[in-house]
C-alpha atoms as a PDB file:
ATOM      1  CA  UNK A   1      52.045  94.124 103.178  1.00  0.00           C
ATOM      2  CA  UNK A   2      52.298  92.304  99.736  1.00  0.00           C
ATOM      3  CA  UNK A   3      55.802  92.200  98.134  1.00  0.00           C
ATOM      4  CA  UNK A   4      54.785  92.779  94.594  1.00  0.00           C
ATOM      5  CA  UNK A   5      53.077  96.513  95.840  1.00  0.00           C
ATOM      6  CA  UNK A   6      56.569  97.672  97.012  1.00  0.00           C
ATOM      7  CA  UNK A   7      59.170  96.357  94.596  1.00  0.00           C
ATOM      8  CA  UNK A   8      58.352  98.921  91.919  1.00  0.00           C
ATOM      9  CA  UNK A   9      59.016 101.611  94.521  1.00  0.00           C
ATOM     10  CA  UNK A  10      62.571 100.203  95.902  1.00  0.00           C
ATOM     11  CA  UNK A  11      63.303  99.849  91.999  1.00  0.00           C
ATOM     12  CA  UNK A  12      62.701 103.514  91.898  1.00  0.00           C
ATOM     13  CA  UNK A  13      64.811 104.879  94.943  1.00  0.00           C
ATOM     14  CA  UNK A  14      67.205 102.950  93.904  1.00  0.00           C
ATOM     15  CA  UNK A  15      67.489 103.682  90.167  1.00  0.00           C
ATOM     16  CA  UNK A  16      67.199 107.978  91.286  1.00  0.00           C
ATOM     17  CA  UNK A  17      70.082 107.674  94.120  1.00  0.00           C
ATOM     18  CA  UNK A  18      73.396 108.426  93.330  1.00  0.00           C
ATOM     19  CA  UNK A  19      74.725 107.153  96.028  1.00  0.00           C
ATOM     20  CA  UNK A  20      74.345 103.052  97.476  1.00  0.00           C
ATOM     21  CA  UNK A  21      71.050 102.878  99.622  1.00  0.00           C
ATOM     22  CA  UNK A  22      71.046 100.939 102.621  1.00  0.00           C
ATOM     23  CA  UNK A  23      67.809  98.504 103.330  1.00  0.00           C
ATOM     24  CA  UNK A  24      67.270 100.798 106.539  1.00  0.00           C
ATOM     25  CA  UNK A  25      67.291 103.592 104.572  1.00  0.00           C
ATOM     26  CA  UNK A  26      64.956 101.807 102.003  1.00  0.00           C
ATOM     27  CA  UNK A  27      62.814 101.133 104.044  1.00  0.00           C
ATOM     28  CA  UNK A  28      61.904 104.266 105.976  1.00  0.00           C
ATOM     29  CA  UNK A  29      61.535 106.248 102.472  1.00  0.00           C
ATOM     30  CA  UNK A  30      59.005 103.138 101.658  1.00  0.00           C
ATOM     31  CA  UNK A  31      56.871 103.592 104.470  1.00  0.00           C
ATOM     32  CA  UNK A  32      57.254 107.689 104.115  1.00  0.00           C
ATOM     33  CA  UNK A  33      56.528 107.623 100.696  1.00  0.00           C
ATOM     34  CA  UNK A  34      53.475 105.286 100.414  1.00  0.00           C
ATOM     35  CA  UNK A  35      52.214 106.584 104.093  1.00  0.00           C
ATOM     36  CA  UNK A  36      51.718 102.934 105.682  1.00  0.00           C
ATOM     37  CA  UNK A  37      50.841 103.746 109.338  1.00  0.00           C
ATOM     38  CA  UNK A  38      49.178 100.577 110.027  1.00  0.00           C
ATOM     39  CA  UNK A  39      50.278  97.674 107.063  1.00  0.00           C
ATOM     40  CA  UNK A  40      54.569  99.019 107.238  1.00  0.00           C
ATOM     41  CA  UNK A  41      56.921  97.601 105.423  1.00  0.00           C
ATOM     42  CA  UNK A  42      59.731  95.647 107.640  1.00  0.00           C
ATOM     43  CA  UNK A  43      63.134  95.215 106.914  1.00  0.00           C
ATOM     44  CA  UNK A  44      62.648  91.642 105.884  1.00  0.00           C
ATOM     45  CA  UNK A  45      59.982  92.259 103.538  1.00  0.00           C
ATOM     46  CA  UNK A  46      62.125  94.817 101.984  1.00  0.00           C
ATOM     47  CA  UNK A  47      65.107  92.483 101.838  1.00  0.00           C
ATOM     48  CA  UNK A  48      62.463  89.808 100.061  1.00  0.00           C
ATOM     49  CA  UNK A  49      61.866  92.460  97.860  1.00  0.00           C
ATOM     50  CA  UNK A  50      65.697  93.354  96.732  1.00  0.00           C
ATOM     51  CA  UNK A  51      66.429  89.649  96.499  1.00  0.00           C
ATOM     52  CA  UNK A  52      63.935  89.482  93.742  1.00  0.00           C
ATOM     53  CA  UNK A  53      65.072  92.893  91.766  1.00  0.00           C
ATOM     54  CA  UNK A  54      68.675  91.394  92.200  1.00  0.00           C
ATOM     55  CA  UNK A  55      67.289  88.165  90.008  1.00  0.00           C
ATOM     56  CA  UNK A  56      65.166  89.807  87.721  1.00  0.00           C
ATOM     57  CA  UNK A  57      68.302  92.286  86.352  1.00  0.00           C
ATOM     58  CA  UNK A  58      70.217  89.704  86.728  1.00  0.00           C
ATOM     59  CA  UNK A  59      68.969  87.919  83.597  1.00  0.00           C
ATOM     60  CA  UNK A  60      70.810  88.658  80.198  1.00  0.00           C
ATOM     61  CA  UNK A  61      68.378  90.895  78.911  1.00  0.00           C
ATOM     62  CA  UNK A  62      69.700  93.392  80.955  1.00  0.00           C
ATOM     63  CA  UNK A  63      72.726  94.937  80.401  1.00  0.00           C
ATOM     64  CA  UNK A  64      72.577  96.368  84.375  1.00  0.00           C
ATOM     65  CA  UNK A  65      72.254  94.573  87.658  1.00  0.00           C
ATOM     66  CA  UNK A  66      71.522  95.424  90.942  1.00  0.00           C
ATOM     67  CA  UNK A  67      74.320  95.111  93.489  1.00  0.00           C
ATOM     68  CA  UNK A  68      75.270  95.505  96.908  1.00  0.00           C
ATOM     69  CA  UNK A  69      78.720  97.956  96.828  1.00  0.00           C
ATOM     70  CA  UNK A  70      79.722 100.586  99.542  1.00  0.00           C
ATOM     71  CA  UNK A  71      77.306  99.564 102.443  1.00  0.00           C
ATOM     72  CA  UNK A  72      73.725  99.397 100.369  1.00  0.00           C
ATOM     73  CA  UNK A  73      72.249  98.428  97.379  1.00  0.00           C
ATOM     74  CA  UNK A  74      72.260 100.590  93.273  1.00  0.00           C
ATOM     75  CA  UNK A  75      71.838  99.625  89.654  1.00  0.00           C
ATOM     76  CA  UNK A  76      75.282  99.281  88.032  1.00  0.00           C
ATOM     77  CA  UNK A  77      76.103  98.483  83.996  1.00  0.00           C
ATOM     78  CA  UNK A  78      77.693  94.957  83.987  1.00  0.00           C
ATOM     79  CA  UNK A  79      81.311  94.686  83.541  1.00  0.00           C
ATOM     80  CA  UNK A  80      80.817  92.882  79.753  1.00  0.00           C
ATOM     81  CA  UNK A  81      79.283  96.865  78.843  1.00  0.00           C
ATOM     82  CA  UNK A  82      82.294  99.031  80.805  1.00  0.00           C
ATOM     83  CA  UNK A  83      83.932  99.689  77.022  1.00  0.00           C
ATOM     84  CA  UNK A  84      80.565 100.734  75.828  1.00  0.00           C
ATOM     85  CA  UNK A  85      80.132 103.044  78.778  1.00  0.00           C
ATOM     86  CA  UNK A  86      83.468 104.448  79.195  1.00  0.00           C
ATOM     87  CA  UNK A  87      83.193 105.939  75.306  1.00  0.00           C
ATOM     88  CA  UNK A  88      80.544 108.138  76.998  1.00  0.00           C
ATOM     89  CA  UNK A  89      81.852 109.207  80.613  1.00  0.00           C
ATOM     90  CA  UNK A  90      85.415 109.122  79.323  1.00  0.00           C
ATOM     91  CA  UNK A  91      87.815 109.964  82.444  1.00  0.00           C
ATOM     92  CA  UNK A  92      84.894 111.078  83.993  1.00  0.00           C
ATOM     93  CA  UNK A  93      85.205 108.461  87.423  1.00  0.00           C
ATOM     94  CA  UNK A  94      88.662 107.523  87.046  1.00  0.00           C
ATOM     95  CA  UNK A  95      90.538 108.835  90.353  1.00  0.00           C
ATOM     96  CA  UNK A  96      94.651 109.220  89.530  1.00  0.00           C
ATOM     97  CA  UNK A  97      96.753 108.921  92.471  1.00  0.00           C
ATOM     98  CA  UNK A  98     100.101 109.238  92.913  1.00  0.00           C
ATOM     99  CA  UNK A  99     102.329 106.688  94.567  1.00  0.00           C
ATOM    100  CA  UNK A 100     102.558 108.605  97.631  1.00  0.00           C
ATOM    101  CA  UNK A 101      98.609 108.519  97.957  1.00  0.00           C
ATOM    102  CA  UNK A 102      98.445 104.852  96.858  1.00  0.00           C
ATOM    103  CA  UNK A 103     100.441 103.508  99.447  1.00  0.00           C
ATOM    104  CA  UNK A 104      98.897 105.783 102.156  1.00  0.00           C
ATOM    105  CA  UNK A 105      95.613 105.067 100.869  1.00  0.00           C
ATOM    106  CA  UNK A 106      97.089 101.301 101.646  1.00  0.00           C
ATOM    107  CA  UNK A 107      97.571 101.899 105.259  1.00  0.00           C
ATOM    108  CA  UNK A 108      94.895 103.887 106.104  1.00  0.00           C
ATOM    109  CA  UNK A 109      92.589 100.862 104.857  1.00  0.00           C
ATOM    110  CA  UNK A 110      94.856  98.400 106.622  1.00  0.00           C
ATOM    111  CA  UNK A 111      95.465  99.715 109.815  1.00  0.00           C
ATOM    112  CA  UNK A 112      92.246 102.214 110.302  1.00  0.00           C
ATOM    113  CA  UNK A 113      91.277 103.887 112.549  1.00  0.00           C
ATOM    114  CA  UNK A 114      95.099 105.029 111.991  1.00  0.00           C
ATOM    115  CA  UNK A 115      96.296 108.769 112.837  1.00  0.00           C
ATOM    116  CA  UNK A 116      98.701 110.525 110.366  1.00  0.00           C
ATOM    117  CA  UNK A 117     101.815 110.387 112.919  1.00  0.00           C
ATOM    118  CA  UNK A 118     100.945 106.497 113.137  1.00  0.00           C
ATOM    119  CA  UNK A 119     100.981 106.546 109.184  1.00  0.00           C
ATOM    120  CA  UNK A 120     103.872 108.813 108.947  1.00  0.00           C
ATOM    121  CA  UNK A 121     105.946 106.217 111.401  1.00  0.00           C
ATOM    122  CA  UNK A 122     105.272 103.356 108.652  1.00  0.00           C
ATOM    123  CA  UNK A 123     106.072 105.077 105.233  1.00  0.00           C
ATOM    124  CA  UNK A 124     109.496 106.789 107.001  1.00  0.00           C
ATOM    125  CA  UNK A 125     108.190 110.543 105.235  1.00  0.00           C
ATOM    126  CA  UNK A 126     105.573 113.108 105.768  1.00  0.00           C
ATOM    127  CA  UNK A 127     101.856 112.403 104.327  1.00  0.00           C
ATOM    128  CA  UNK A 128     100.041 115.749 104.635  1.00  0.00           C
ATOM    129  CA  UNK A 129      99.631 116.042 100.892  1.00  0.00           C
ATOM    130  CA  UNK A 130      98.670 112.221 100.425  1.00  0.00           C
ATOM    131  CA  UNK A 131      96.203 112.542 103.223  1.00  0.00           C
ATOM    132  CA  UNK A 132      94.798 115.658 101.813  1.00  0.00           C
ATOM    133  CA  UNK A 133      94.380 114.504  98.390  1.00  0.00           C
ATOM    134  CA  UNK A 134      92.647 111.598  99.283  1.00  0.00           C
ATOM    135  CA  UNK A 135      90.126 113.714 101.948  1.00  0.00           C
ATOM    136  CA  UNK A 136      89.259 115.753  98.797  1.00  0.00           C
ATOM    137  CA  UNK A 137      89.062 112.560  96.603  1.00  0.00           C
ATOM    138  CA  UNK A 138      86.459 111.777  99.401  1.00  0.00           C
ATOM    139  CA  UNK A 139      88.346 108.323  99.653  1.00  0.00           C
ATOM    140  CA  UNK A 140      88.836 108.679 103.446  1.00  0.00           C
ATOM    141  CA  UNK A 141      87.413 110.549 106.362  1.00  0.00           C
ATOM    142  CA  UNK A 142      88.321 111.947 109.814  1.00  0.00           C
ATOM    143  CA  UNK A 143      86.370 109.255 112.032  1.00  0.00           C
ATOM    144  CA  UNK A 144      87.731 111.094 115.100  1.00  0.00           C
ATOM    145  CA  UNK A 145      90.010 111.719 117.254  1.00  0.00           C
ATOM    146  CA  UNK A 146      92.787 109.370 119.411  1.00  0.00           C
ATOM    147  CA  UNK A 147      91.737 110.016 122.840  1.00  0.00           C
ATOM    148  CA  UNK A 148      94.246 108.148 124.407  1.00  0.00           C
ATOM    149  CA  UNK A 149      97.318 109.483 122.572  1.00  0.00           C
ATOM    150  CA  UNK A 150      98.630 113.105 123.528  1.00  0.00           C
ATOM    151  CA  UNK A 151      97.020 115.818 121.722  1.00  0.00           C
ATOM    152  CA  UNK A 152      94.779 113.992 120.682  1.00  0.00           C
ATOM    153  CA  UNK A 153      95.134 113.527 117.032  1.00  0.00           C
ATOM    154  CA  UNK A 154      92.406 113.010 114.423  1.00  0.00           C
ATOM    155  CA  UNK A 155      92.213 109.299 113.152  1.00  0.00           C
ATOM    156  CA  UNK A 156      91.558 108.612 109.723  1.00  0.00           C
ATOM    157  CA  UNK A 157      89.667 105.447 107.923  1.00  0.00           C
ATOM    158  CA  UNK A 158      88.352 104.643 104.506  1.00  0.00           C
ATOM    159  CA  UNK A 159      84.931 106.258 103.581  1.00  0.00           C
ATOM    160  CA  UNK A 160      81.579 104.882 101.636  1.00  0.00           C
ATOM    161  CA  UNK A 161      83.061 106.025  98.466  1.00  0.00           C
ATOM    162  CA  UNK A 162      86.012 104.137  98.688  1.00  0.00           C
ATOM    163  CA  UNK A 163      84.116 101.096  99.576  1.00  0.00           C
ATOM    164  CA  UNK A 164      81.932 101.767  96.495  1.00  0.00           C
ATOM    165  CA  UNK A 165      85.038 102.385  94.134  1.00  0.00           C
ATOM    166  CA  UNK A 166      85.952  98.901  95.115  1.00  0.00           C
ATOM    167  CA  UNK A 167      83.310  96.969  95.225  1.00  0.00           C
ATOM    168  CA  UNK A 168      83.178  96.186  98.812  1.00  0.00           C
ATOM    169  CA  UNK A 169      80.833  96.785 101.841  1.00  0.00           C
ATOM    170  CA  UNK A 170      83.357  96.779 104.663  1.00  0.00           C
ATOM    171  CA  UNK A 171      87.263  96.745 105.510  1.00  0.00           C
ATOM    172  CA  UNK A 172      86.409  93.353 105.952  1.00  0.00           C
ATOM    173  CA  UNK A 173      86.402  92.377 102.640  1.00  0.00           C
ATOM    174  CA  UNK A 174      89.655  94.020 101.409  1.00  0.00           C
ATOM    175  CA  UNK A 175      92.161  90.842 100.181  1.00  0.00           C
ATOM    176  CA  UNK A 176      94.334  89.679 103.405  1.00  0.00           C
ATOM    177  CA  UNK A 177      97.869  90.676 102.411  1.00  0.00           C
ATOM    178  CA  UNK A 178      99.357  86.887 103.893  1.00  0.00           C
ATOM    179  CA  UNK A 179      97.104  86.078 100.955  1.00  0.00           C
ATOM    180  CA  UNK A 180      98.633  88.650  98.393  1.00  0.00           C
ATOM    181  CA  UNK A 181     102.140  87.876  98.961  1.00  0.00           C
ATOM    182  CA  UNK A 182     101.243  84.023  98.979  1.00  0.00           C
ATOM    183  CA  UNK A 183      99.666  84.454  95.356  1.00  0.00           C
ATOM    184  CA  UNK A 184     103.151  85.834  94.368  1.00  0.00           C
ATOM    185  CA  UNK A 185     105.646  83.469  95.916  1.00  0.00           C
ATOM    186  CA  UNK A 186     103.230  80.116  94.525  1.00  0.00           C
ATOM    187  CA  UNK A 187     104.121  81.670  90.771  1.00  0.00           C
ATOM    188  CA  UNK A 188     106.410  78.700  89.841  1.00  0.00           C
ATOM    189  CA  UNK A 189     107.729  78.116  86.638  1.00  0.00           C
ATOM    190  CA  UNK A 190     105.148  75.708  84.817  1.00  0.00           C
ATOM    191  CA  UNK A 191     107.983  73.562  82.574  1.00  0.00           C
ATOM    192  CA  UNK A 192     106.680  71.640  79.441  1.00  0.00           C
ATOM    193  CA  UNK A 193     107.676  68.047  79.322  1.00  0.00           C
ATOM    194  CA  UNK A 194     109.146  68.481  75.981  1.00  0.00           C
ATOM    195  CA  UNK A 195     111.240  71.447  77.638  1.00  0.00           C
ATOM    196  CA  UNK A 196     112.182  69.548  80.580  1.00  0.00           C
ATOM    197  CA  UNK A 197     113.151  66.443  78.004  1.00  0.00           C
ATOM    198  CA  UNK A 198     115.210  69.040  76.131  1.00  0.00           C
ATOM    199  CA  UNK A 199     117.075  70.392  79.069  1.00  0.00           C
ATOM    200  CA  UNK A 200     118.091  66.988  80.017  1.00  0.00           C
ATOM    201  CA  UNK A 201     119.041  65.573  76.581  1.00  0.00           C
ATOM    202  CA  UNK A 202     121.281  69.378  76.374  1.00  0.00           C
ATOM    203  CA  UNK A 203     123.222  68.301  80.377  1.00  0.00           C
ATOM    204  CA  UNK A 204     123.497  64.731  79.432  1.00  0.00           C
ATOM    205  CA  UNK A 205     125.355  65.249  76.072  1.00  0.00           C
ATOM    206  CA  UNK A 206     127.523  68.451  77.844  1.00  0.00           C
ATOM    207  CA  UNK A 207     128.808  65.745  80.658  1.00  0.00           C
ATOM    208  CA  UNK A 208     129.643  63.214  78.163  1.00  0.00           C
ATOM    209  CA  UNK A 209     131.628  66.045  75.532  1.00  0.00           C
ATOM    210  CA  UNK A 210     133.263  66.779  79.069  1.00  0.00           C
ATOM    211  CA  UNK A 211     134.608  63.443  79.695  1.00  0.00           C
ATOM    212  CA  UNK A 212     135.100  62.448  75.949  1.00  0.00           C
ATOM    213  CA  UNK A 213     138.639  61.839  75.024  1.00  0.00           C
ATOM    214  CA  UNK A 214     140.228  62.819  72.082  1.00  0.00           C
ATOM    215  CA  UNK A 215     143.002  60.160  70.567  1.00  0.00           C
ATOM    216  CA  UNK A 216     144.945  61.677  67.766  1.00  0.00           C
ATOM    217  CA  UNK A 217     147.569  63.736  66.411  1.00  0.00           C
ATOM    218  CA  UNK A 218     151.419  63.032  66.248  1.00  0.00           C
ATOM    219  CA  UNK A 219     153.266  60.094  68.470  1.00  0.00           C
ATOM    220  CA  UNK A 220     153.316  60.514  71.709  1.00  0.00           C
ATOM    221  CA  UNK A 221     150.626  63.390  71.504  1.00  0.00           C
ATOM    222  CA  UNK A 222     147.381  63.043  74.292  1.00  0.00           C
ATOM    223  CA  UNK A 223     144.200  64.839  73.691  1.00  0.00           C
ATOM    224  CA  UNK A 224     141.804  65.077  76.427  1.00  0.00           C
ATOM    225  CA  UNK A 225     139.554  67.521  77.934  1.00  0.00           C
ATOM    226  CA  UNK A 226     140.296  70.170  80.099  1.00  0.00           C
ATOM    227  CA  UNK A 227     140.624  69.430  84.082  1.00  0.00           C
ATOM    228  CA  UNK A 228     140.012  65.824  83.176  1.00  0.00           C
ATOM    229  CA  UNK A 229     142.918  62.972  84.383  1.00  0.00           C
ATOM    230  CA  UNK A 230     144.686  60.819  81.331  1.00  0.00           C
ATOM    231  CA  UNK A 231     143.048  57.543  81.790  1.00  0.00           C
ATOM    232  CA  UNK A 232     145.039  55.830  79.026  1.00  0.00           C
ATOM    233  CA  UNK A 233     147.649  56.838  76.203  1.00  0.00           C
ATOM    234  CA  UNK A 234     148.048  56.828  72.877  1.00  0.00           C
ATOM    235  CA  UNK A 235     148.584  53.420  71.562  1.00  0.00           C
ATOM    236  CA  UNK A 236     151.892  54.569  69.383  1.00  0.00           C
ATOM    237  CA  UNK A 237     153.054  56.163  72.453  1.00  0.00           C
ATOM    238  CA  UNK A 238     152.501  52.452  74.532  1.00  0.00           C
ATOM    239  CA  UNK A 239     154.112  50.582  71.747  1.00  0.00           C
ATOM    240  CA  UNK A 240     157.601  52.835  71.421  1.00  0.00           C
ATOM    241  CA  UNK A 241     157.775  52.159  75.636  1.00  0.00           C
ATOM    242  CA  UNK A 242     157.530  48.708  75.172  1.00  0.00           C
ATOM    243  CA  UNK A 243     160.171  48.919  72.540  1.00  0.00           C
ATOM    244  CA  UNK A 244     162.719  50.778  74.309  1.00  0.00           C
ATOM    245  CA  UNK A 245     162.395  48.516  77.521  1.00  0.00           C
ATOM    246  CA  UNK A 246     162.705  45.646  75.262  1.00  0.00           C
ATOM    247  CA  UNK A 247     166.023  47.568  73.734  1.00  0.00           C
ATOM    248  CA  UNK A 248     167.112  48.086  77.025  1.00  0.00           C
ATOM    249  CA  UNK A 249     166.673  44.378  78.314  1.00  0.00           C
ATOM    250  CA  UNK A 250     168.719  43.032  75.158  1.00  0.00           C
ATOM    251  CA  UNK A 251     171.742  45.187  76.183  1.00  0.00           C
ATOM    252  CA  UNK A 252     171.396  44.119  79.313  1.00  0.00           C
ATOM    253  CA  UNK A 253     171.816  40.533  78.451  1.00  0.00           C
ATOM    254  CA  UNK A 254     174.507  41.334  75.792  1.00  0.00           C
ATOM    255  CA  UNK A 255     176.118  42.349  78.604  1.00  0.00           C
ATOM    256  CA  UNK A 256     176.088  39.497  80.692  1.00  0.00           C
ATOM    257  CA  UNK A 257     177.197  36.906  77.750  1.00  0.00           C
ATOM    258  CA  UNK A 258     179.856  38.992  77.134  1.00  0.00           C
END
């Protein structure tokens, strides 16, 4: 089976589906389509085949690509055209959720297969409306039912569409939350050198205004700063204590002549 006689047809299927085809699924329609009985197309010729597409749109002449997204493979406008396209489609593919629906959304792809009681036992309120929203959203599906648990209850996971909405091809690829929470608590506080300078220049000066005394005023008068001990005294106040002692000591010996 030559390569170049099929890739115009997987560029086709692809291009018509509105949904993400699967090389399985690309393959059978192949060999339906062009009626091989004896030369069929395999998987790995078709997967040849994509690999090439993939690197022919994804030169800059084209403003689409081909990309793998929610389990199989569809043309999608590059991300440097989604302005250009959204003046167009508008609010067309944008899914609001509440809050509620968010964070059960949240568990549901963290914990699936997860039943609503199990859901309901981690947000601490009820989820029937969240769930339901997101069933008609078509962001989640009932993937069965508990077995083991009593009653039986139906067990909910993510569905195609939410893979697609995302970008993904499996749970597997959702973000691990150890690494979302690390992301947050490694923010530090990048410091410029000139800041850091500044900072220190600013504590340097406060501790020396702290431990500055102030000499002045009338005799006898001590100016220091607050909470700080007197290490000396004013020299006016010094030299009247040295003249009263010395007054002192000359009566003293007045005293004794007499």
């Amino acid at each position: 089976m030559e390569i170049s006689q099929i890739i115009p047809h997987i560029e086709a299927l692809i291009f018509a589906s509105d949904k993400a085809l699967p090389v399985v699924e690309i393959t059978e329609l192949i060999n339906t389509a062009l009626g091989f009985i004896e030369d069929r197309a395999d998987i790995e010729q078709v997967g040849t085949a994509i690999d090439g597409i993939k690197e022919k749109y994804d030169s800059e002449f084209y403003a689409f690509e081909l990309k793998q997204s929610g389990g199989g493979w569809q043309f999608l406008t590059k991300p440097a055209y989604h302005k250009t396209v959204a003046l167009i489609n508008g609010d067309k593919f944008i899914k609001k959720l509440s809050t509620a629906a968010l964070e059960t959304l949240a568990i549901i792809a963290y914990k699936q297969p997860i039943t609503k009681s199990e859901i309901e036992s981690i947000r601490g309120v009820n989820c029937d409306y969240a769930v339901q929203k997101l069933l008609e959203k078509d962001l989640v599906i009932i993937s069965g039912r508990n077995e083991d648990a009593v009653g039986k209850p139906l067990i909910y996971a993510t569905s195609k569409s939410f893979m697609d909405y995302f970008g993904i091809n499996s749970a597997d690829e959702l973000p691990k939350i150890s690494e979302v929470f690390m992301e947050e608590l490694v923010k530090a506080t990048q410091v410029s050198r000139d800041n850091m300078d500044e900072e220190t220049e600013n504590i340097t000066e406060q501790h020396l205004q702290e431990e500055h005394v102030v000499e002045g005023g009338e005799m006898g008068e001590l100016h220091i700063a607050v909470g700080e001990v007197p290490t000396h005294i004013h020299a006016d106040m010094h030299t009247t204590n040295q003249e009263i002692k010395q007054d002192k000591q000359k009566e003293t010996d007045d005293g004794e002549m007499s």
